[in-house]
N, C-alpha and C. Protein backbone atom coordinates (compact mmCIF):
# COMPACT_ATOMS: atom_id res chain seq x y z
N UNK A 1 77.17 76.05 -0.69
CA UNK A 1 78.48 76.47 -0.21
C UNK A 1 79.26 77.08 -1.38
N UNK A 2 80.11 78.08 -1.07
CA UNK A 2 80.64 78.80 -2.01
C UNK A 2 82.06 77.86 -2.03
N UNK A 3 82.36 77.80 -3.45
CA UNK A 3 83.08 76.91 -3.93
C UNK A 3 84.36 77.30 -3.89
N UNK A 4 84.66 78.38 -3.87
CA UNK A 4 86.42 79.42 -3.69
C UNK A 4 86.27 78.81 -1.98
N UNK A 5 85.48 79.01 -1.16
CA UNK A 5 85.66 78.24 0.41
C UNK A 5 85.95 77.11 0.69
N UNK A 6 85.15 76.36 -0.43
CA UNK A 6 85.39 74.39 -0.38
C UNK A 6 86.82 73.98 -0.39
N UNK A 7 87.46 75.12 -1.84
CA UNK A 7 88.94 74.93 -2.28
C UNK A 7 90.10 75.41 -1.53
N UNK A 8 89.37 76.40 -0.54
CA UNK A 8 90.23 76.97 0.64
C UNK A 8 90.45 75.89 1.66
N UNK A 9 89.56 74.99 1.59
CA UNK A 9 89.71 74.13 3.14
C UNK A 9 90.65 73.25 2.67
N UNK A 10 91.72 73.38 2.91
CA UNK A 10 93.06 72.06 3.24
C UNK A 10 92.54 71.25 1.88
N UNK A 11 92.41 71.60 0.70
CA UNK A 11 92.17 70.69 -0.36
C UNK A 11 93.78 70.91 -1.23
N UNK A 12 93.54 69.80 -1.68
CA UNK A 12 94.93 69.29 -3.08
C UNK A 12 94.63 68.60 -3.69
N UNK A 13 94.81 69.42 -4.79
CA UNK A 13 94.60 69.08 -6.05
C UNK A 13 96.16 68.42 -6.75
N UNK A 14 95.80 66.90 -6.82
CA UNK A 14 97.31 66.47 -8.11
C UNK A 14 96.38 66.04 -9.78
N UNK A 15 97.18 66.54 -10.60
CA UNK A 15 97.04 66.29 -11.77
C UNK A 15 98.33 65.07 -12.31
N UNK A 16 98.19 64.31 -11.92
CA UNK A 16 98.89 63.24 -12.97
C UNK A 16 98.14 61.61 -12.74
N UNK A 17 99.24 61.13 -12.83
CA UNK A 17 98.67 59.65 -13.53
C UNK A 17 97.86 58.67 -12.24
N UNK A 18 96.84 58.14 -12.87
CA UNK A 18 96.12 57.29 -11.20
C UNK A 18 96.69 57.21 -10.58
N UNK A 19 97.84 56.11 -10.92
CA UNK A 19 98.65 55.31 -9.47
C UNK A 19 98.93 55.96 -9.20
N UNK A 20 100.16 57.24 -9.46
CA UNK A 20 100.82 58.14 -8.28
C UNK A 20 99.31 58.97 -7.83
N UNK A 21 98.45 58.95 -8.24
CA UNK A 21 97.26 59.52 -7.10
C UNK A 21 96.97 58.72 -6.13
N UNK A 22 96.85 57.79 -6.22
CA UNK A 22 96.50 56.27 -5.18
C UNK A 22 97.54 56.55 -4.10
N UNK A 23 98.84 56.44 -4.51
CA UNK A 23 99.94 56.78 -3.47
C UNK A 23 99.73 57.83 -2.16
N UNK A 24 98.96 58.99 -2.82
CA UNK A 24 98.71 59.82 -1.94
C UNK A 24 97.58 59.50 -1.10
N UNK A 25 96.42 58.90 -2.06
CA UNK A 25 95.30 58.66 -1.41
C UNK A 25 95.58 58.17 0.73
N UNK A 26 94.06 58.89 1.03
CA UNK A 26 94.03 58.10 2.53
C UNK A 26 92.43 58.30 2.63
N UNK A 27 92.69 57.49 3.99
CA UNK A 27 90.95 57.23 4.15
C UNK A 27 89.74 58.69 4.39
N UNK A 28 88.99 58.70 3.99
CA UNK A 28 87.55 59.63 3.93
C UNK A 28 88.62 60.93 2.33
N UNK A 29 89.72 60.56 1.61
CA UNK A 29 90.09 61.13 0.60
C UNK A 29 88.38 61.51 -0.14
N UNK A 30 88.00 62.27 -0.94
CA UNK A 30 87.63 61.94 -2.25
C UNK A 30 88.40 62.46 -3.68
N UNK A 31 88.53 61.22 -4.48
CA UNK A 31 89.09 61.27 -5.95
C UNK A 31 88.40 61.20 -6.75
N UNK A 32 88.15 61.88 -8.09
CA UNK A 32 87.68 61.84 -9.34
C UNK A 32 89.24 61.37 -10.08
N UNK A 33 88.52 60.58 -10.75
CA UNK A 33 89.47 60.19 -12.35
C UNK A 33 88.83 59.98 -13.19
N UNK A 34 89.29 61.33 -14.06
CA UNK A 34 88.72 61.37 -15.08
C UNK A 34 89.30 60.14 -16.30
N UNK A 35 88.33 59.33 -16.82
CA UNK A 35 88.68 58.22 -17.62
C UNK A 35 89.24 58.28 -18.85
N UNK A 36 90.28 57.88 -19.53
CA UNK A 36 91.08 57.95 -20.58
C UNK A 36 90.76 57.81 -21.90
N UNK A 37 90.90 58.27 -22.76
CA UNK A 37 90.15 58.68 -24.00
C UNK A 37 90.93 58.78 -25.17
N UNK A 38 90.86 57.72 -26.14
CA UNK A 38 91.92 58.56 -27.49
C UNK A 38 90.86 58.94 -28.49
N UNK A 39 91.15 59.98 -28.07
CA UNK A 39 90.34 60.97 -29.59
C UNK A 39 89.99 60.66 -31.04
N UNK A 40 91.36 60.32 -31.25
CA UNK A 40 91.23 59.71 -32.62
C UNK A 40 90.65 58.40 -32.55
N UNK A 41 90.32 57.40 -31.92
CA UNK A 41 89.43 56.34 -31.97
C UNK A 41 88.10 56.64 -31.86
N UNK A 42 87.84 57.82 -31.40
CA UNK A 42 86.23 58.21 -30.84
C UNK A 42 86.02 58.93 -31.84
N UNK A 43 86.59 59.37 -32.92
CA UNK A 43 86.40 60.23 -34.43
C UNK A 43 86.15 58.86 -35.40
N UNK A 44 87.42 58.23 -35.00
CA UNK A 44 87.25 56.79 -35.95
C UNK A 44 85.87 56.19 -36.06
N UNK A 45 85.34 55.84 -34.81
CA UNK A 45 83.81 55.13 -34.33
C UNK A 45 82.62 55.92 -34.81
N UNK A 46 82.79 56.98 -34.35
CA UNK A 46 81.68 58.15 -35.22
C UNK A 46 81.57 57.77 -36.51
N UNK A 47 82.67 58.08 -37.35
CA UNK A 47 82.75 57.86 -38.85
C UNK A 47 82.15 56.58 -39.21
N UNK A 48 82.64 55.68 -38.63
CA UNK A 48 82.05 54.06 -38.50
C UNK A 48 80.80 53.95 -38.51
N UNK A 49 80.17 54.19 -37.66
CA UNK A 49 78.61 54.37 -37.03
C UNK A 49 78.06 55.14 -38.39
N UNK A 50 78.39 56.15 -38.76
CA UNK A 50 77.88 57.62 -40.00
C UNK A 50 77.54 56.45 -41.08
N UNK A 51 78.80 55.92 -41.16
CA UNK A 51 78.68 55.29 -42.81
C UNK A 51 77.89 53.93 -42.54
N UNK A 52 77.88 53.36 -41.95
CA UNK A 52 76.62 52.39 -41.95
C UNK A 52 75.67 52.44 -41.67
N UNK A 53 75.32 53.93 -40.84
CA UNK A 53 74.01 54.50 -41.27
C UNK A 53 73.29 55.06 -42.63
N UNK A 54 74.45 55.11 -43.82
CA UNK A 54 74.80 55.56 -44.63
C UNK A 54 74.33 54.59 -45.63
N UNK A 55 74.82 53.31 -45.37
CA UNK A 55 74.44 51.80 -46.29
C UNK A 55 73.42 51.59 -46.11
N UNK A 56 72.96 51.95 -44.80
CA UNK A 56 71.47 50.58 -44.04
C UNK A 56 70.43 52.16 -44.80
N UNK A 57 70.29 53.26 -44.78
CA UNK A 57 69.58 53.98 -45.78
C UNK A 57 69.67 53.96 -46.97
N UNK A 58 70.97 53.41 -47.85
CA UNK A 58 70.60 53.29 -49.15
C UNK A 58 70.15 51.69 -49.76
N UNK A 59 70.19 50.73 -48.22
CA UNK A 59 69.67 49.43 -48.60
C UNK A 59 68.43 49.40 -48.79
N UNK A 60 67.77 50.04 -47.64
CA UNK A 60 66.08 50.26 -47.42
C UNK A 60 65.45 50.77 -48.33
């Protein structure tokens, strides 16, 4: 199915926060939520992970 048709049929799209999506929600709805993410913790963890890959090769 062509996807400009899918978005034509009576679809709405909200962009903000879960709950006020829930509000709208009704039955046979479908919702994606996309899951929340701070960046800078997921740079932090990388770095984390790097450098003790970093030790455990200069232990060995």
């Amino acid at each position: 199915m062509n996807l400009s048709k899918l978005l034509n049929n009576n679809v709405e799209i909200i962009n903000d926060d879960f709950e006020t999506v829930c509000e709208y929600a009704q039955k046979g709805d479908f919702i994606f939520f996309d899951p929340p993410y701070d960046l800078l913790k997921k740079i932090l963890l990388i770095v984390i992970l790097k450098i003790n890959l970093v030790k455990k090769d200069k232990n060995d």
